[in-house]
C-alpha atoms as a PDB file:
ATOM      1  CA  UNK A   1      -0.933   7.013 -19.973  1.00  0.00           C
ATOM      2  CA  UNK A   2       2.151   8.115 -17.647  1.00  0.00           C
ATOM      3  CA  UNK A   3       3.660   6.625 -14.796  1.00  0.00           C
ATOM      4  CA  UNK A   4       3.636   7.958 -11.305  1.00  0.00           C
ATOM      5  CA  UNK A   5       6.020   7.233  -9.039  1.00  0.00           C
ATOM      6  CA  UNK A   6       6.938   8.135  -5.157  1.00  0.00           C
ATOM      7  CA  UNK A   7      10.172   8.068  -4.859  1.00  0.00           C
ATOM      8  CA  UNK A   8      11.541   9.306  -1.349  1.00  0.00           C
ATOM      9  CA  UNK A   9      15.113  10.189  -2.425  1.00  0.00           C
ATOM     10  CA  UNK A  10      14.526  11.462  -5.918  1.00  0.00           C
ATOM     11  CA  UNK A  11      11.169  12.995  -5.645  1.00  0.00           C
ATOM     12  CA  UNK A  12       8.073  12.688  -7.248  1.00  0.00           C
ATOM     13  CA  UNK A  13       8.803  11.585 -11.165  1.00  0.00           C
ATOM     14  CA  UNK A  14       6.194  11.823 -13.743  1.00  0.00           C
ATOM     15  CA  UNK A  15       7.189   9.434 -16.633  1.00  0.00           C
ATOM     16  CA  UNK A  16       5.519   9.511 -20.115  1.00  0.00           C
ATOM     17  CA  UNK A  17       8.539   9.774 -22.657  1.00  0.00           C
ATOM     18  CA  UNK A  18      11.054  10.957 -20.406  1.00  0.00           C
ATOM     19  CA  UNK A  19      11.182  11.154 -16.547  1.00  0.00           C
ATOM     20  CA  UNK A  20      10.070  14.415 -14.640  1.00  0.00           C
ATOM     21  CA  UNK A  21      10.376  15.052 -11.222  1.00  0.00           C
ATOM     22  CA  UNK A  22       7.558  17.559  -9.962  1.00  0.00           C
ATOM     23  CA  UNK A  23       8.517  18.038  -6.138  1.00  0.00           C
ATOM     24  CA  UNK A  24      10.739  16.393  -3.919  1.00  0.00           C
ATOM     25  CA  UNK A  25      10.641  13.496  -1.263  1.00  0.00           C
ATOM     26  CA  UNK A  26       7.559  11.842  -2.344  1.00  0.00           C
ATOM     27  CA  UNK A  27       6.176   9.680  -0.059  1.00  0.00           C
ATOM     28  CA  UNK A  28       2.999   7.853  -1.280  1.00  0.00           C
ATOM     29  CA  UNK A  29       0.279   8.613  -4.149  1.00  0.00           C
ATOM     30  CA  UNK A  30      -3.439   8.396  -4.782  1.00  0.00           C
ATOM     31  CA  UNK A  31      -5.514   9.051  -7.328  1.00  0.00           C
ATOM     32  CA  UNK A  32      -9.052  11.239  -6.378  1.00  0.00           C
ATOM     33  CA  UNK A  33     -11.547  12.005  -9.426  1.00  0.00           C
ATOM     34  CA  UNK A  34      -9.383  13.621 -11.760  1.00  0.00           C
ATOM     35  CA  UNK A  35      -6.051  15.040  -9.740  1.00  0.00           C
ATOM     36  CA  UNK A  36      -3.078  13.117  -8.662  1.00  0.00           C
ATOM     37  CA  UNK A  37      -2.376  13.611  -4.878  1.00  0.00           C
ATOM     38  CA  UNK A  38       1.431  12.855  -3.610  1.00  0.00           C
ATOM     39  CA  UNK A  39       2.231  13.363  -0.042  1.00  0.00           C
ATOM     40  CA  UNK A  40       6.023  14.569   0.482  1.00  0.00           C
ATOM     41  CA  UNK A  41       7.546  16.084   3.256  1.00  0.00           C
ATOM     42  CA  UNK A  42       6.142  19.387   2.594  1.00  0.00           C
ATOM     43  CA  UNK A  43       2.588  17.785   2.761  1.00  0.00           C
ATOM     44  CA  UNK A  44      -0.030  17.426  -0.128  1.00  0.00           C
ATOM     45  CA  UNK A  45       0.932  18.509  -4.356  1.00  0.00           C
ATOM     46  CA  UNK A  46      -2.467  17.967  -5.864  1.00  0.00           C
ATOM     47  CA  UNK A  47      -1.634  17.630  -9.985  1.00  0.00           C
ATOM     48  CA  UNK A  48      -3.749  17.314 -12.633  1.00  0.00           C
ATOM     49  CA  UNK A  49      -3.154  14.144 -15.151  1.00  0.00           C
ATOM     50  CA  UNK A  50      -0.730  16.378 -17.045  1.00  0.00           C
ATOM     51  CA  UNK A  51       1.142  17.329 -14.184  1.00  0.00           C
ATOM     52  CA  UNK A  52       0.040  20.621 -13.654  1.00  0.00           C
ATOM     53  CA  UNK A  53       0.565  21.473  -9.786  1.00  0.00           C
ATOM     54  CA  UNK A  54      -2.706  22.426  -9.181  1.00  0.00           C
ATOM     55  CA  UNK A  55      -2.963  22.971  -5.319  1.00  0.00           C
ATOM     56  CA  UNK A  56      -0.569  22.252  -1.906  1.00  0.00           C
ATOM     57  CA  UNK A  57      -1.900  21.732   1.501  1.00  0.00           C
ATOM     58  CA  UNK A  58      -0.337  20.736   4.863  1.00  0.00           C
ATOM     59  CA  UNK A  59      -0.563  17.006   5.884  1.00  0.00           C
ATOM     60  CA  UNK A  60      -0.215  14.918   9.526  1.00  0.00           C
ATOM     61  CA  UNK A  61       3.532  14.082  10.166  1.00  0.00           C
ATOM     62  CA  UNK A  62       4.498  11.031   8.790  1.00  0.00           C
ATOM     63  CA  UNK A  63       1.815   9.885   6.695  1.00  0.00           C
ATOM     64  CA  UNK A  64       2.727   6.883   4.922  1.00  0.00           C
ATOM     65  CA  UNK A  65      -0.496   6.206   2.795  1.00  0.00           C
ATOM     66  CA  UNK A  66      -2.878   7.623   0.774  1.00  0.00           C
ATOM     67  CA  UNK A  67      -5.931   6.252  -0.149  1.00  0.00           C
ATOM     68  CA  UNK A  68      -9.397   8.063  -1.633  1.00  0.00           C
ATOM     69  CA  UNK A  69     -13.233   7.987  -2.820  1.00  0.00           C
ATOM     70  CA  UNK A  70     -15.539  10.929  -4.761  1.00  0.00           C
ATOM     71  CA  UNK A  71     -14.622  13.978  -2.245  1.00  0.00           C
ATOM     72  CA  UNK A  72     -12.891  12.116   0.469  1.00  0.00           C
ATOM     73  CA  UNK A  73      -9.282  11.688   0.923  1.00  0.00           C
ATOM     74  CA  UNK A  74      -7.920   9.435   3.720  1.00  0.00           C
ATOM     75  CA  UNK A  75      -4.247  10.138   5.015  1.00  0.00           C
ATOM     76  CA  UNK A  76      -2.676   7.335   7.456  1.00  0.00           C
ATOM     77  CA  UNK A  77       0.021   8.691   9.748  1.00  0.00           C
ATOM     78  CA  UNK A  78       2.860   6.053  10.934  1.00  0.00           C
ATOM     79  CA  UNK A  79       3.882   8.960  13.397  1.00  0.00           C
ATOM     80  CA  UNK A  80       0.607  10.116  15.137  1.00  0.00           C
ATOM     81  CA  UNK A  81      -0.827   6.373  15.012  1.00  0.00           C
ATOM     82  CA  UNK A  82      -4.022   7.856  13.626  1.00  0.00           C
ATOM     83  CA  UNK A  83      -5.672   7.889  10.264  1.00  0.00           C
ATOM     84  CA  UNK A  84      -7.727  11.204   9.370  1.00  0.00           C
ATOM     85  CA  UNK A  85     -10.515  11.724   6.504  1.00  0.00           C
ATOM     86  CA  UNK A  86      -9.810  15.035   4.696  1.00  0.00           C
ATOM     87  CA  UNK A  87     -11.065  17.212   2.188  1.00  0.00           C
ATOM     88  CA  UNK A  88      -9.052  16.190  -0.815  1.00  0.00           C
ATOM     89  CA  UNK A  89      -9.144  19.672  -2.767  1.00  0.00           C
ATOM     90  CA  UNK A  90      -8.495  21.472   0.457  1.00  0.00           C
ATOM     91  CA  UNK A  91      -7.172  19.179   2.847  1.00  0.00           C
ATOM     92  CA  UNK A  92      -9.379  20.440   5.475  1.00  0.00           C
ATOM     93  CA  UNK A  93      -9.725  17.879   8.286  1.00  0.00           C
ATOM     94  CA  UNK A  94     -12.864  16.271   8.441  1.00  0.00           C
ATOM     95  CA  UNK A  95     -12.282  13.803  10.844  1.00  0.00           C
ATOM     96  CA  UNK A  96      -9.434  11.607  12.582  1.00  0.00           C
ATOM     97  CA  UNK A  97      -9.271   8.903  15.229  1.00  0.00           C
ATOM     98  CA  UNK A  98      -6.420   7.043  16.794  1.00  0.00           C
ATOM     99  CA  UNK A  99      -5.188   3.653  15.059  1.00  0.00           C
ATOM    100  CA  UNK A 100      -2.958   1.342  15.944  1.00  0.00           C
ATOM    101  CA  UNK A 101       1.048   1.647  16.845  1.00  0.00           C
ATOM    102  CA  UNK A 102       3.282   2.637  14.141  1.00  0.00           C
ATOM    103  CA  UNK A 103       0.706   1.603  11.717  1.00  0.00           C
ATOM    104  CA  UNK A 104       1.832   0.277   8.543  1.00  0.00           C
ATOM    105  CA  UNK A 105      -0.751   0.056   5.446  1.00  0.00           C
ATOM    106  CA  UNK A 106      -4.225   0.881   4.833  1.00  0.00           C
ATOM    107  CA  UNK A 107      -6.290   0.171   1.514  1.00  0.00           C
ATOM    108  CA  UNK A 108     -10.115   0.747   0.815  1.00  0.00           C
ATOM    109  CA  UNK A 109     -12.328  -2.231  -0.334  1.00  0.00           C
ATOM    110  CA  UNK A 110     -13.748  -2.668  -3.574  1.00  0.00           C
ATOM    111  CA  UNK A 111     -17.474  -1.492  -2.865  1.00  0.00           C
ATOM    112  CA  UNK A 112     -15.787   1.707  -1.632  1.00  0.00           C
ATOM    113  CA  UNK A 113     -17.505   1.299   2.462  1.00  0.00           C
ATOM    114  CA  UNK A 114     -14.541   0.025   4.509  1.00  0.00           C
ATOM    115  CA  UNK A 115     -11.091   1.038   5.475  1.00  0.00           C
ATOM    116  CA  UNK A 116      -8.853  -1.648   6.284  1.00  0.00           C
ATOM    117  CA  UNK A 117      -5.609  -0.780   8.487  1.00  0.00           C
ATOM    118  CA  UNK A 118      -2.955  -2.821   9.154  1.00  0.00           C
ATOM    119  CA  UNK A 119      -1.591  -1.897  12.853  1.00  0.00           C
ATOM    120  CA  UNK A 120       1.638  -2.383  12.980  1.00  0.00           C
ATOM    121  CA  UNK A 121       3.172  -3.220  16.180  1.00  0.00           C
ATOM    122  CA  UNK A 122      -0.436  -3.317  17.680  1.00  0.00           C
ATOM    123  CA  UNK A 123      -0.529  -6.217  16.648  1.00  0.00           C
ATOM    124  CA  UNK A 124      -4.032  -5.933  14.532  1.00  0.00           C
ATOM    125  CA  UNK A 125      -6.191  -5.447  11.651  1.00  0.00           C
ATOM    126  CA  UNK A 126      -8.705  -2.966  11.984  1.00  0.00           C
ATOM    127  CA  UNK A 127     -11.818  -2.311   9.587  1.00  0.00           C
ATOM    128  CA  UNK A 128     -13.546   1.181   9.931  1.00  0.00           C
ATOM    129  CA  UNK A 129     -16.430   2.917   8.444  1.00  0.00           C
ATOM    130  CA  UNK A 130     -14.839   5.282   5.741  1.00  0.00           C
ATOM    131  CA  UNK A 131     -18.345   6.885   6.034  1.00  0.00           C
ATOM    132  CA  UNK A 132     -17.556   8.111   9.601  1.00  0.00           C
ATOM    133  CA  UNK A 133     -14.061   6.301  10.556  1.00  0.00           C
ATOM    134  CA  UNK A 134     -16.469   4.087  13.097  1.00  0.00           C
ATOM    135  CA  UNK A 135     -14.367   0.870  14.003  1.00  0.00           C
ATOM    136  CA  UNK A 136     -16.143  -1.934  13.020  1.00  0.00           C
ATOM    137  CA  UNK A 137     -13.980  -4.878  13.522  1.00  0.00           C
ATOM    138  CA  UNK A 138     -10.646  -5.684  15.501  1.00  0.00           C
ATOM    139  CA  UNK A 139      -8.694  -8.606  14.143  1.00  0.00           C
ATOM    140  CA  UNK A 140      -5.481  -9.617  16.922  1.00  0.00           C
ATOM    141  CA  UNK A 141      -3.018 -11.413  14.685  1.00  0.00           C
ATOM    142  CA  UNK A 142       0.314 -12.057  16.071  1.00  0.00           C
ATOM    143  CA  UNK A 143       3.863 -10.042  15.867  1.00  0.00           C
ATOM    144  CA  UNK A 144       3.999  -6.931  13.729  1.00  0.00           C
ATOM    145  CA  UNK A 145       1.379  -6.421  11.420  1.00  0.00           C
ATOM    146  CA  UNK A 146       2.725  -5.110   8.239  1.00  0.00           C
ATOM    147  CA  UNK A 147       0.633  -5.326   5.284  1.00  0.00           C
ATOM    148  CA  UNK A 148      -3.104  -6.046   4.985  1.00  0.00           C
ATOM    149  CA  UNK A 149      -5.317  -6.728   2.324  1.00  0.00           C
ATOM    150  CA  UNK A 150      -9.013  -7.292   0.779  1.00  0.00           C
ATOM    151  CA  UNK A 151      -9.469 -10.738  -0.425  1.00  0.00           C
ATOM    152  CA  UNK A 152     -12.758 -11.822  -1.544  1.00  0.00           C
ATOM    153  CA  UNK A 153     -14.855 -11.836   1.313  1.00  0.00           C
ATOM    154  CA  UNK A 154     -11.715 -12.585   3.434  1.00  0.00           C
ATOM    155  CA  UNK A 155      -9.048 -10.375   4.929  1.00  0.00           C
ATOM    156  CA  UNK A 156      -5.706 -11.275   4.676  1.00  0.00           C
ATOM    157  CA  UNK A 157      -1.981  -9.775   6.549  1.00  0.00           C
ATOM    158  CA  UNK A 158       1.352 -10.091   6.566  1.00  0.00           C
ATOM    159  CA  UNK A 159       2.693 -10.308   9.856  1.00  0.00           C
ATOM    160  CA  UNK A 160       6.394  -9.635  11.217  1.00  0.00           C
ATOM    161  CA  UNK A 161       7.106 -12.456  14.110  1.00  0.00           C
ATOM    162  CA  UNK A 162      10.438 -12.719  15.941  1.00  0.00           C
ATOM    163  CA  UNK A 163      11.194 -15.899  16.658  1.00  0.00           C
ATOM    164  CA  UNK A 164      14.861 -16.081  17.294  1.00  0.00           C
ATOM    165  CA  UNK A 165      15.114 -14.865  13.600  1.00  0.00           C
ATOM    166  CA  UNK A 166      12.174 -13.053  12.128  1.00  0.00           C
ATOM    167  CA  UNK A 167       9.706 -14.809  10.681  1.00  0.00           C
ATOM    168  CA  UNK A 168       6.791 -13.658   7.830  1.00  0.00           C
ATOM    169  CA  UNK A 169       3.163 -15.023   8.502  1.00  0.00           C
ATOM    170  CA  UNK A 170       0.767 -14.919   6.050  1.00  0.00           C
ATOM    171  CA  UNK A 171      -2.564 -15.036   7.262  1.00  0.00           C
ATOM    172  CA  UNK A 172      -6.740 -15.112   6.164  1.00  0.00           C
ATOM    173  CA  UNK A 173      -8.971 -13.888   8.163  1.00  0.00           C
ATOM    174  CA  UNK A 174     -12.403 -15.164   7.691  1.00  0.00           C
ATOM    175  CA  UNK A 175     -15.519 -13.189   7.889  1.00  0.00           C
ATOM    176  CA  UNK A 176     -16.189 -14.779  11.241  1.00  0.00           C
ATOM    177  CA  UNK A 177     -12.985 -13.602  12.510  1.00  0.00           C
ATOM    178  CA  UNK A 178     -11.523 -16.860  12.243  1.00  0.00           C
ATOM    179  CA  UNK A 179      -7.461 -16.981  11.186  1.00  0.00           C
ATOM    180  CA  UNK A 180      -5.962 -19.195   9.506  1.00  0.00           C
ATOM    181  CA  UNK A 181      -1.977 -19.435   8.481  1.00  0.00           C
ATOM    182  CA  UNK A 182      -0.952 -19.156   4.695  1.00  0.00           C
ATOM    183  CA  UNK A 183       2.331 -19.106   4.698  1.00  0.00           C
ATOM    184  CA  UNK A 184       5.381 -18.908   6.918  1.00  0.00           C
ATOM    185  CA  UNK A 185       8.620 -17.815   6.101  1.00  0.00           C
ATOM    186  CA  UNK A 186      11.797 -16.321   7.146  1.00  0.00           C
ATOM    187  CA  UNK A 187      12.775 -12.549   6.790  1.00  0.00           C
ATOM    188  CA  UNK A 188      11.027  -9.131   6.767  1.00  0.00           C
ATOM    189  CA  UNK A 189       7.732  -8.557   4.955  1.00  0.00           C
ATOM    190  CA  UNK A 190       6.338  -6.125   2.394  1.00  0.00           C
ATOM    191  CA  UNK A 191       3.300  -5.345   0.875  1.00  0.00           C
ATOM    192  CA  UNK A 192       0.826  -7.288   0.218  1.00  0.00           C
ATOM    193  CA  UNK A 193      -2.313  -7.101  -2.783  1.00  0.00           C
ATOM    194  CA  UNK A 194      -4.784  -9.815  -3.786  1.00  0.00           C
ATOM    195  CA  UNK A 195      -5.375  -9.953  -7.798  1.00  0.00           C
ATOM    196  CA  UNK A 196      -8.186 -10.427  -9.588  1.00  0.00           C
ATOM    197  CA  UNK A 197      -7.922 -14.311 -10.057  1.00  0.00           C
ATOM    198  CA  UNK A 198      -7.238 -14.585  -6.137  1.00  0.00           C
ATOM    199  CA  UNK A 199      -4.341 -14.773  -5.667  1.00  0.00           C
ATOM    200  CA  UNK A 200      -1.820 -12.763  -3.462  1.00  0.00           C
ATOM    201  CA  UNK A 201       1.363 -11.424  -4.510  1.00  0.00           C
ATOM    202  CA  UNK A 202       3.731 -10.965  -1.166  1.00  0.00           C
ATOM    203  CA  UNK A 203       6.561  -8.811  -0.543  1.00  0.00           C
ATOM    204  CA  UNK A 204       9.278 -10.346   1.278  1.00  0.00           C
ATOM    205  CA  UNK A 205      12.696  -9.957   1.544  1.00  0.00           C
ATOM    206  CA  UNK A 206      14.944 -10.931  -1.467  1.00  0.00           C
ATOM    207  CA  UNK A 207      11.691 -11.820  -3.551  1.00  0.00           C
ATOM    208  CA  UNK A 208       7.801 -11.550  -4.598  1.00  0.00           C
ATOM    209  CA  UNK A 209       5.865 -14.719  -4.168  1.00  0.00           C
ATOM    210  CA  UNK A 210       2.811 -15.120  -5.897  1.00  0.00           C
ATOM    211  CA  UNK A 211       0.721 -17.851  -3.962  1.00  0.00           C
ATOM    212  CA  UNK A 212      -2.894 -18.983  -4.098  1.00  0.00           C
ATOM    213  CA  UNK A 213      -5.596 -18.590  -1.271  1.00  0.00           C
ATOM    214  CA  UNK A 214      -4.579 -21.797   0.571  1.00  0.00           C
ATOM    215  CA  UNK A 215      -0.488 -20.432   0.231  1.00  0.00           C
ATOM    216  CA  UNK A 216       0.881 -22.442  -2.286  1.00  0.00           C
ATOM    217  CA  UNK A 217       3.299 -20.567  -4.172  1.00  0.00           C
ATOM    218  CA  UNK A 218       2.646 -20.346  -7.767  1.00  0.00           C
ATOM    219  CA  UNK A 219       5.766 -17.935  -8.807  1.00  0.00           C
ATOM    220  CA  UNK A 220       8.576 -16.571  -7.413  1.00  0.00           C
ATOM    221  CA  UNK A 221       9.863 -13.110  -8.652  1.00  0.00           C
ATOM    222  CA  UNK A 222      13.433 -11.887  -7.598  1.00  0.00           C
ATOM    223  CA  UNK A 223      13.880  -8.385  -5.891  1.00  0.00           C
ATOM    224  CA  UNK A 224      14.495  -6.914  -2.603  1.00  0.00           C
ATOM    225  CA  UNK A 225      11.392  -5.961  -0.507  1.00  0.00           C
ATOM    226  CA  UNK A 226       8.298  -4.524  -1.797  1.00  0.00           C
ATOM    227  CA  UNK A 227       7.314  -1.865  -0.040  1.00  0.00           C
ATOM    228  CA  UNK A 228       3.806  -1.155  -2.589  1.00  0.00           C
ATOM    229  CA  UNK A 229       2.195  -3.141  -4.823  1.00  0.00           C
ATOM    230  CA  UNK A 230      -0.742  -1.995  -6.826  1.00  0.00           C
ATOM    231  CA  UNK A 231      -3.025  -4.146  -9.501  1.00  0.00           C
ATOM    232  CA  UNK A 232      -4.185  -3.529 -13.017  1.00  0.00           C
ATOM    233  CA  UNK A 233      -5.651  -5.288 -15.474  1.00  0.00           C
ATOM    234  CA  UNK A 234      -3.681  -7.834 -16.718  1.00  0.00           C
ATOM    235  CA  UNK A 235      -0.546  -6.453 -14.695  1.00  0.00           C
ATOM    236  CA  UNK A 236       0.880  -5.799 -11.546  1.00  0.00           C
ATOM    237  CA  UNK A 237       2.962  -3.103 -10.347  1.00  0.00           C
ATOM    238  CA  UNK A 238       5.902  -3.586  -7.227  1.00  0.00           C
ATOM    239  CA  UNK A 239       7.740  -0.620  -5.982  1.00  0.00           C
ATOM    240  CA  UNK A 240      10.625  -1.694  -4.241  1.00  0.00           C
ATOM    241  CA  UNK A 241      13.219   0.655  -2.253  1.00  0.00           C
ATOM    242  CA  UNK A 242      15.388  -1.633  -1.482  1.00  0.00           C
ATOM    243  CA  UNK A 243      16.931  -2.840  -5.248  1.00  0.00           C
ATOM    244  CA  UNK A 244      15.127   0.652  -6.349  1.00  0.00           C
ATOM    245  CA  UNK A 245      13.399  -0.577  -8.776  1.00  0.00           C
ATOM    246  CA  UNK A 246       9.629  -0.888  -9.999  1.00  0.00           C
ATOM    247  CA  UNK A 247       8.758  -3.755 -11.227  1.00  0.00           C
ATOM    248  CA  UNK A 248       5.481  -4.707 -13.810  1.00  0.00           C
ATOM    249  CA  UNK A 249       4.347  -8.460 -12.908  1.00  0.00           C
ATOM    250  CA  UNK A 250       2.475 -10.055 -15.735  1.00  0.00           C
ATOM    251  CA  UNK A 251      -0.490 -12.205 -14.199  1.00  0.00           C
ATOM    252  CA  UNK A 252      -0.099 -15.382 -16.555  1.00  0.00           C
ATOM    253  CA  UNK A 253       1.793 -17.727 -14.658  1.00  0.00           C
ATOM    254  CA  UNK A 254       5.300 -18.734 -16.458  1.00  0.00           C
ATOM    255  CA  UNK A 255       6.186 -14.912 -16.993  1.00  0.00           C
ATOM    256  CA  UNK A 256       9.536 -13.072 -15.760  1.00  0.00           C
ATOM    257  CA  UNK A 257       8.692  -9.760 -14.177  1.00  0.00           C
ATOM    258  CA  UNK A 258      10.418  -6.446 -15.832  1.00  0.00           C
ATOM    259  CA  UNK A 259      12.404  -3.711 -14.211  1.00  0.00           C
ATOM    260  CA  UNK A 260      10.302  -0.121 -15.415  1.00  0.00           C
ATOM    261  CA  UNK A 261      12.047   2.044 -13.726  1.00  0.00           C
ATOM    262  CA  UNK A 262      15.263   1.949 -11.993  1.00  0.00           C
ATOM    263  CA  UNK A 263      15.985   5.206  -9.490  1.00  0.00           C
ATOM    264  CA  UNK A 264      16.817   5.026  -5.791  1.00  0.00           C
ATOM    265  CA  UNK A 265      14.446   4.708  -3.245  1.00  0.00           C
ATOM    266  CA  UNK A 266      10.496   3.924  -4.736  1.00  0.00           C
ATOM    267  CA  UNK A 267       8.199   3.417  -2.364  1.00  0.00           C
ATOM    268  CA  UNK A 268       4.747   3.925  -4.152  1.00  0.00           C
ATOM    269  CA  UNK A 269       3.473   4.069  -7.656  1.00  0.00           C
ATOM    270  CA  UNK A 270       0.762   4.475 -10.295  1.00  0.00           C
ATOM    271  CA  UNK A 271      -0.561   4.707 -14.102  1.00  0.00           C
ATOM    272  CA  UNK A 272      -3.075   7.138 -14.906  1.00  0.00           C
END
């Protein structure tokens, strides 16, 4: 297995006994069948799990996710507020609608049928179709929505409020469109993931919290702000631009996260 890692400054590095880097300003990462798909500034390297460059294609502006199913890859674009469903061997465009302002984070759920977006300073969750990109629910949530993720039958966000000073929100979303509060604190958020015992881990600045549904925090892992976090079995993995740094978060309770990779500017990451 190698790691994969986005790293905007030093490129895309490929890291199995010794780091590679395969093409530069790397943005964000999926994986799609059997190829590894990086957007950078030049738009899409398609790579096969040896590395192999094994196709390019030209991307929105500013796309700042990646995520993908069996022949369908879905690009989010920060820049053009829009999120478009594309052919993932030749990036032809499929389809793309309009989404939020600036939006921020976008993951698909676990049975593969929805697209959740967090809308940045629209101040809203969306959930669309990734048949057909159909909006299917609108979630208003206050300040600037930052992160959202799948949580059991629940949504939940992370939500940038100023206040005075700025203020983090964590909140759950019931199927019923009902929100509830998590957690509150102060300073910038991250990313956010649920894990597979459900709990959240929650980027915010200086550190990682690990909390349970109801927001009490269960461990606290140092760092700067974490930008991506991504879950595996047993293990979580943080990429963080700020101290530069990926991180690999054990999920027992009790242990200290470890530094993997040290570079200058990570913003996404994966193991394949």
């Amino acid at each position: 297995m190698a790691l994969w890692i986005a790293d905007s400054e030093r490129g895309l590095m490929h890291i199995r006994s010794q780091a590679q880097p395969l093409c530069p300003q790397a943005q964000c990462l999926t994986v799609c069948g059997d190829c590894i798909i990086c957007a950078a500034q030049e738009g899409a390297h398609v790579f096969s799990p040896g590395a192999q460059l094994i196709g390019q294609y030209p991307l929105p502006p500013g796309v700042c996710r990646l995520c993908a199913l069996p022949g369908a890859l879905y690009a989010l674009s920060s820049e053009a507020d829009s999120v478009s469903l594309l052919c993932p061997q030749t990036g032809r465009l499929r389809l793309c609608t309009q989404c939020g302002c600036y939006p921020r984070d976008m993951h698909i759920s676990p049975c593969g049928r929805y697209l959740l977006i967090a809308g940045g300073a629209a101040g809203e969750a969306m959930v669309m179709s990734s048949n057909d990109l159909t909006l299917l629910a609108r979630c208003a949530l206050p300040g600037i929505v930052c992160a959202a993720a799948f949580a059991g039958r629940d949504l939940c966000a992370l939500c940038a409020v100023e206040d005075g000073d700025m203020t983090t929100l964590a909140l759950r979303i019931s199927p019923r469109g009902v929100t509830s509060e998590i957690l509150s604190r102060r300073g910038l958020p991250g990313s956010l993931r649920a894990l597979p015992d459900g709990s959240l881990l929650c980027g915010l600045l200086g550190e990682t919290l690990r909390i349970k549904a109801d927001g009490r925090i269960m461990q606290r892992y140092p760092g700067g702000l974490a930008q991506s976090i991504r879950a595996y079995a047993g293990f979580a993995l943080v990429a963080d631009p700020v101290d530069g740094s990926v991180q690999r978060i054990p999920c027992g309770i009790g242990k200290s996260a470890e530094k993997i990779y040290l570079g200058a500017s990570p913003s996404d990451m994966l193991i394949i």
